[in-house]
C-alpha atoms as a PDB file:
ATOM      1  CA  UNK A   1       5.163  62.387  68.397  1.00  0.00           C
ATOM      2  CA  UNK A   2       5.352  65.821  67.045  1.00  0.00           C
ATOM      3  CA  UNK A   3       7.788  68.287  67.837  1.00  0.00           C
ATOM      4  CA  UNK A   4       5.229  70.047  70.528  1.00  0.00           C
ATOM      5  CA  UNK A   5       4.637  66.646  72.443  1.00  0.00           C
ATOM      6  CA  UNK A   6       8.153  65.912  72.437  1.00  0.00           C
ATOM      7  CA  UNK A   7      10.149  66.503  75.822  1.00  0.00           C
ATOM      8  CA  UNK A   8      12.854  69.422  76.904  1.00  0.00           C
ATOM      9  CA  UNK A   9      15.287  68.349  78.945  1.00  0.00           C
ATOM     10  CA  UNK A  10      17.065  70.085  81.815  1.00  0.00           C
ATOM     11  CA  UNK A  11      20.022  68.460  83.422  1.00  0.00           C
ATOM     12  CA  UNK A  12      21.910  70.336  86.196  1.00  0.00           C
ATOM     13  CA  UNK A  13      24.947  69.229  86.942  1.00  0.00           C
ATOM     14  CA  UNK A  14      27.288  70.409  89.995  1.00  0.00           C
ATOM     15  CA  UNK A  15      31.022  72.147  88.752  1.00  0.00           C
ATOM     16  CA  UNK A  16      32.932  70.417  91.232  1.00  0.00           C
ATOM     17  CA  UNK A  17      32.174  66.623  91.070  1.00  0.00           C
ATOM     18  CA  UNK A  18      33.070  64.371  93.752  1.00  0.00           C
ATOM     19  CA  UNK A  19      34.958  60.810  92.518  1.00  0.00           C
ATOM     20  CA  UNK A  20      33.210  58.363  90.641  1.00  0.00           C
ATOM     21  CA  UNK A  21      30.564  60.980  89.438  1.00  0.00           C
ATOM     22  CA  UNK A  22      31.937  62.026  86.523  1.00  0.00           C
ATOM     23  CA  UNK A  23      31.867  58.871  84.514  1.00  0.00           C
ATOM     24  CA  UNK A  24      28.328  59.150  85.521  1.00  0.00           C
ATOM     25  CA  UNK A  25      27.940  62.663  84.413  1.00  0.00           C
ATOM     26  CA  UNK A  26      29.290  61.893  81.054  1.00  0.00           C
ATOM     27  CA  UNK A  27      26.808  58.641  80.192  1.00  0.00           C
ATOM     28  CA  UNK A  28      23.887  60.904  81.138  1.00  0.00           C
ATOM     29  CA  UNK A  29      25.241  63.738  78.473  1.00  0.00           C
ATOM     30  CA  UNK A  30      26.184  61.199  76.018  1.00  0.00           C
ATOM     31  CA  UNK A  31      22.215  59.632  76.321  1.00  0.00           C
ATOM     32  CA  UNK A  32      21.084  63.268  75.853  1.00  0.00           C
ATOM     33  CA  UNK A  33      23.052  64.108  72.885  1.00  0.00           C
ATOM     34  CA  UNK A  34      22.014  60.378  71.549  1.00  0.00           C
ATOM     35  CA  UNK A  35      17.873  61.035  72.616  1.00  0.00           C
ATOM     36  CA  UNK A  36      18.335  64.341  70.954  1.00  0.00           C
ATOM     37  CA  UNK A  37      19.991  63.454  67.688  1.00  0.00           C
ATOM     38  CA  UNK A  38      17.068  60.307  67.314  1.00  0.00           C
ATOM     39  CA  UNK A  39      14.482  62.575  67.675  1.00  0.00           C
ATOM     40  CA  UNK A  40      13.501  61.776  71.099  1.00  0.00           C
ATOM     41  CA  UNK A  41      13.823  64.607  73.057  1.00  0.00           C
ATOM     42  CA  UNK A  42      12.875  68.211  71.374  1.00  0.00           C
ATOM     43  CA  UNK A  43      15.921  69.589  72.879  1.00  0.00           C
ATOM     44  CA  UNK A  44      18.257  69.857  76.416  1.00  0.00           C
ATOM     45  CA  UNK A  45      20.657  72.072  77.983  1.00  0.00           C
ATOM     46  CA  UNK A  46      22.884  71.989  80.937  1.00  0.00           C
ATOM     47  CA  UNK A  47      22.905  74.326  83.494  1.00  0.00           C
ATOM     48  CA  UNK A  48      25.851  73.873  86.070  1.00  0.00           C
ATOM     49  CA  UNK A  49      26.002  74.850  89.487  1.00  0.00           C
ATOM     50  CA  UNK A  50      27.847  75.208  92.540  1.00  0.00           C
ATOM     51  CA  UNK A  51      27.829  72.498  95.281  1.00  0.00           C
ATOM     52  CA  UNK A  52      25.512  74.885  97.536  1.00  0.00           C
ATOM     53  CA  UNK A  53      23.645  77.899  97.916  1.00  0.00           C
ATOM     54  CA  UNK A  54      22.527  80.128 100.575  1.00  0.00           C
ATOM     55  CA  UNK A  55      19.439  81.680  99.944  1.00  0.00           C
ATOM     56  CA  UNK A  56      20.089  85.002 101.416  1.00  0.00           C
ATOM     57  CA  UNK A  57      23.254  85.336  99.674  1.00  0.00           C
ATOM     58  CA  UNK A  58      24.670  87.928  96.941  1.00  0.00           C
ATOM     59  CA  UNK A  59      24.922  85.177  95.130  1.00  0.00           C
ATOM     60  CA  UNK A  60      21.047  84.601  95.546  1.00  0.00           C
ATOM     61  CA  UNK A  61      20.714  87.745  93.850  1.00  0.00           C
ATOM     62  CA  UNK A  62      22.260  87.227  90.536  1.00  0.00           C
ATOM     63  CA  UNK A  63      20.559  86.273  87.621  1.00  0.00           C
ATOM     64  CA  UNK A  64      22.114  82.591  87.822  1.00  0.00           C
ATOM     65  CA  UNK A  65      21.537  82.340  91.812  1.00  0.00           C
ATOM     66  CA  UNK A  66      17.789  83.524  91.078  1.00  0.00           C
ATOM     67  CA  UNK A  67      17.222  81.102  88.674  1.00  0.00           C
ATOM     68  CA  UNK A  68      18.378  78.028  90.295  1.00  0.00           C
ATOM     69  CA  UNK A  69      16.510  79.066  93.417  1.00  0.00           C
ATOM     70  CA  UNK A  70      13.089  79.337  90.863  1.00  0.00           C
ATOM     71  CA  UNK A  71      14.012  76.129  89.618  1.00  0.00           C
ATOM     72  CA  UNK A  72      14.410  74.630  92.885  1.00  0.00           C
ATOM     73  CA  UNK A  73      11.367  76.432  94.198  1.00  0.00           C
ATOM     74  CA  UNK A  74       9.558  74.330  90.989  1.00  0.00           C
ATOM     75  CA  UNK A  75      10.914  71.048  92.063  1.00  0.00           C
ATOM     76  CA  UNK A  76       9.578  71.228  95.575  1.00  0.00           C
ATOM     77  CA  UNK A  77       6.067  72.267  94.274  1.00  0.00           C
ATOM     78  CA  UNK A  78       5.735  69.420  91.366  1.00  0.00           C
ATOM     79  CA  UNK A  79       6.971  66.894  94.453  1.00  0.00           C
ATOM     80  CA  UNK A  80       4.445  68.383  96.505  1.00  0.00           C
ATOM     81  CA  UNK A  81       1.903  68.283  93.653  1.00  0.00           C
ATOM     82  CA  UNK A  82       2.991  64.454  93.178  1.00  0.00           C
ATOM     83  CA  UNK A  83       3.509  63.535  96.183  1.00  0.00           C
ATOM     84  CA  UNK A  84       7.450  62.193  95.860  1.00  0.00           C
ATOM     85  CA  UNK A  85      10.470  63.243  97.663  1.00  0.00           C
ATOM     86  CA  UNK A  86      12.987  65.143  96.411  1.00  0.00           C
ATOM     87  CA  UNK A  87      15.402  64.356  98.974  1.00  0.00           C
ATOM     88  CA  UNK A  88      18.549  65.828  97.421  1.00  0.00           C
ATOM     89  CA  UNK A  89      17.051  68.765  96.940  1.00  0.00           C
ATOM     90  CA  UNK A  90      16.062  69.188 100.580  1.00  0.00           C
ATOM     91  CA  UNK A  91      19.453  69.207 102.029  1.00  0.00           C
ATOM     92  CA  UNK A  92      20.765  71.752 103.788  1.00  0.00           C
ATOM     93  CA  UNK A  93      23.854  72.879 105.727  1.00  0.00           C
ATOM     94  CA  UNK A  94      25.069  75.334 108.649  1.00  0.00           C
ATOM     95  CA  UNK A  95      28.170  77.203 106.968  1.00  0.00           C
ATOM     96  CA  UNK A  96      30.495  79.808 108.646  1.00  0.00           C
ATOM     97  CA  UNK A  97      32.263  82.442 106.648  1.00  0.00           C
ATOM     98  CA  UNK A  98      35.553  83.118 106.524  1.00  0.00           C
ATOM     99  CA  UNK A  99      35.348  86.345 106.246  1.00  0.00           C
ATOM    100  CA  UNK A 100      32.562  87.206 108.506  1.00  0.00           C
ATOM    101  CA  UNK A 101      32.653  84.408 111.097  1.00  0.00           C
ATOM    102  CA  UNK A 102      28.826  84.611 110.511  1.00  0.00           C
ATOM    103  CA  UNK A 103      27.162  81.378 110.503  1.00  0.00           C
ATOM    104  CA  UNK A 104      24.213  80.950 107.848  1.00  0.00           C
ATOM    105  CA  UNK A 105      22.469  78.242 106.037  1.00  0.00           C
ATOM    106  CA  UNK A 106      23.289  76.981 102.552  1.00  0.00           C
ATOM    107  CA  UNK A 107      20.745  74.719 100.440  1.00  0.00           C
ATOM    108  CA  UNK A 108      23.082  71.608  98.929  1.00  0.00           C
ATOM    109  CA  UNK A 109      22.361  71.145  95.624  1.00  0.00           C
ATOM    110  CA  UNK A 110      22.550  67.773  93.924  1.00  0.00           C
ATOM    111  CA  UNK A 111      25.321  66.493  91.967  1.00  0.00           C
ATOM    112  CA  UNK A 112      23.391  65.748  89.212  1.00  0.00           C
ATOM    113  CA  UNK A 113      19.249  66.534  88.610  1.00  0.00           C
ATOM    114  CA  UNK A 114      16.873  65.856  85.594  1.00  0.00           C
ATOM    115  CA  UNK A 115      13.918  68.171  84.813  1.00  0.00           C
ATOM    116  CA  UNK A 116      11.574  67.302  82.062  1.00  0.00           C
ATOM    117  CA  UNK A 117       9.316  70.128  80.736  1.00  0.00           C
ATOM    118  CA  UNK A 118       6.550  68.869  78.415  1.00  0.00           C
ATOM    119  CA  UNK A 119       4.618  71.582  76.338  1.00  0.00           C
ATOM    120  CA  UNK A 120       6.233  74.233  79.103  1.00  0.00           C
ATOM    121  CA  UNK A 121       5.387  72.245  82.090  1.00  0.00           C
ATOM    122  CA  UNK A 122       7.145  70.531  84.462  1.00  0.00           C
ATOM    123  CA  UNK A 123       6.679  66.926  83.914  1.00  0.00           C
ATOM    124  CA  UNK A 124       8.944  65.191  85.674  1.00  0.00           C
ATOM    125  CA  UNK A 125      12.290  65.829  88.249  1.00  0.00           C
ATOM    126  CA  UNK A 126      14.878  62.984  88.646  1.00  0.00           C
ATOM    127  CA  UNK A 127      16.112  61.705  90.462  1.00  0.00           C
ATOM    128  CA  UNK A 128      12.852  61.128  93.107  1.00  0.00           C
ATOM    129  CA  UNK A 129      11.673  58.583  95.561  1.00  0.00           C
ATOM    130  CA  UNK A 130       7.714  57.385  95.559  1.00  0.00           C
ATOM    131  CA  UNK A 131       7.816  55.647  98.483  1.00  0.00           C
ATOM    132  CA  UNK A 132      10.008  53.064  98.123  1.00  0.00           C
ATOM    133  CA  UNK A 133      10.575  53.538  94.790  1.00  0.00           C
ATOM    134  CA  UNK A 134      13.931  55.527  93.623  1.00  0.00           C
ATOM    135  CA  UNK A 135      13.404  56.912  90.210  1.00  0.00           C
ATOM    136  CA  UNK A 136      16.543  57.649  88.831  1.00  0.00           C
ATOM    137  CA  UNK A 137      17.757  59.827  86.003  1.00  0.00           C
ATOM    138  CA  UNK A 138      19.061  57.145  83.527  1.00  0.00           C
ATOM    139  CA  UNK A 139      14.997  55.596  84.451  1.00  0.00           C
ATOM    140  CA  UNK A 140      13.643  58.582  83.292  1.00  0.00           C
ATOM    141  CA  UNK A 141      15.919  58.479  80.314  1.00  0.00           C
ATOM    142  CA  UNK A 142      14.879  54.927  79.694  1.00  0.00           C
ATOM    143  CA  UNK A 143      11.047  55.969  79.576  1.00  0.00           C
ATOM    144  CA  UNK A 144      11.314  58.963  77.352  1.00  0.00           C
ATOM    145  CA  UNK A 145      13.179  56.561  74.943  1.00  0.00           C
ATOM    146  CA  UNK A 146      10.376  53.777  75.490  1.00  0.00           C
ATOM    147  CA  UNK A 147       8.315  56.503  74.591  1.00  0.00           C
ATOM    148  CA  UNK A 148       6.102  56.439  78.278  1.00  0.00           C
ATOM    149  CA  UNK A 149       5.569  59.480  79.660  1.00  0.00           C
ATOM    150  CA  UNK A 150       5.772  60.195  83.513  1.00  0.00           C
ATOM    151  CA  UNK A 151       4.001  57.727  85.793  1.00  0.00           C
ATOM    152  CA  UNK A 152       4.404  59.806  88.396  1.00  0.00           C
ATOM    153  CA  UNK A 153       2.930  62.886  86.914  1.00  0.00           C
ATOM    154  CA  UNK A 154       0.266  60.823  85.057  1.00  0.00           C
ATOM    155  CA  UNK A 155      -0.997  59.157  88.528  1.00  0.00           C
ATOM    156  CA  UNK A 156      -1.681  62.296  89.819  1.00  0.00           C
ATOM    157  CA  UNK A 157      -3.743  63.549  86.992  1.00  0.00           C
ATOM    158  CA  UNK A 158      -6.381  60.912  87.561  1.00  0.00           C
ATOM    159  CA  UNK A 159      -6.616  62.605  91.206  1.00  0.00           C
ATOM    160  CA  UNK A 160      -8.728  65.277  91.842  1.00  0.00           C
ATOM    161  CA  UNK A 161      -8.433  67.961  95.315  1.00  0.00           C
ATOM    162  CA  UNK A 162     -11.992  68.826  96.272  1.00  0.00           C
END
């Protein structure tokens, strides 16, 4: 593969982790650095984020908050598009503030999330459930090592919308 064909990698990880996730965290950036250093991957970055968002929030507004809400906002649409759930990313959450006492509702993020970009489009998000299928991150890993693109994304090119 040349270095246009090859994959970027995204991999959002939460700041806070809950137990056991960090060990997990860590194999997932270890494979990364190891995909990248082989050649396998044209590149990857971390973005870390909160445990939540709320939309309408000044945090919304920020550069950061705006771009994870884009990126989110990508992640439904290439589900939608490939007809998978993104389950984690669907989760949501009645909050009341402190400060306020106003209730409003947050968007749980994911402690961990995969997005693979191939020549600038999304390709793949992990992890994601096709029916009864989980794909998980450390899958998707697995494939781009093996070389196989995205089944998922490559099932519904053969489909056209009329």
């Amino acid at each position: 593969m040349t270095e246009d064909t090859l994959p970027h990698v995204e991999l959002f990880v939460r700041s806070m982790l809950p137990d056991g996730a960090n060990e997990r965290q860590e194999a997932v950036l270890d494979r990364l650095e190891r995909l990248d250093r082989e050649d396998e991957i044209a590149d990857y970055n971390v973005v870390v984020w909160g445990k939540q968002i709320a939309p309408e929030s000044a945090a919304a507004r920020t550069p950061e908050g705006k771009y994870i809400l884009n990126r989110v906002a990508e992640f439904k649409q290439w589900a939608l598009s490939n007809n998978v759930s993104l389950e984690s990313f669907y989760q949501t959450t009645d909050v009341e503030s402190e400060v306020t006492e106003e209730a409003y509702t947050a968007m749980v993020l994911p402690v961990m999330g995969l997005a693979e970009y191939r020549e600038a489009e999304l390709s793949h998000v992990a992890p994601c459930t096709e029916g009864d299928v989980v794909h998980t991150i450390m899958d998707r890993l697995d494939a781009i090592e093996d070389g196989r693109e995205s089944e998922i994304s490559r099932d519904s090119a053969d489909v056209s919308i009329v």
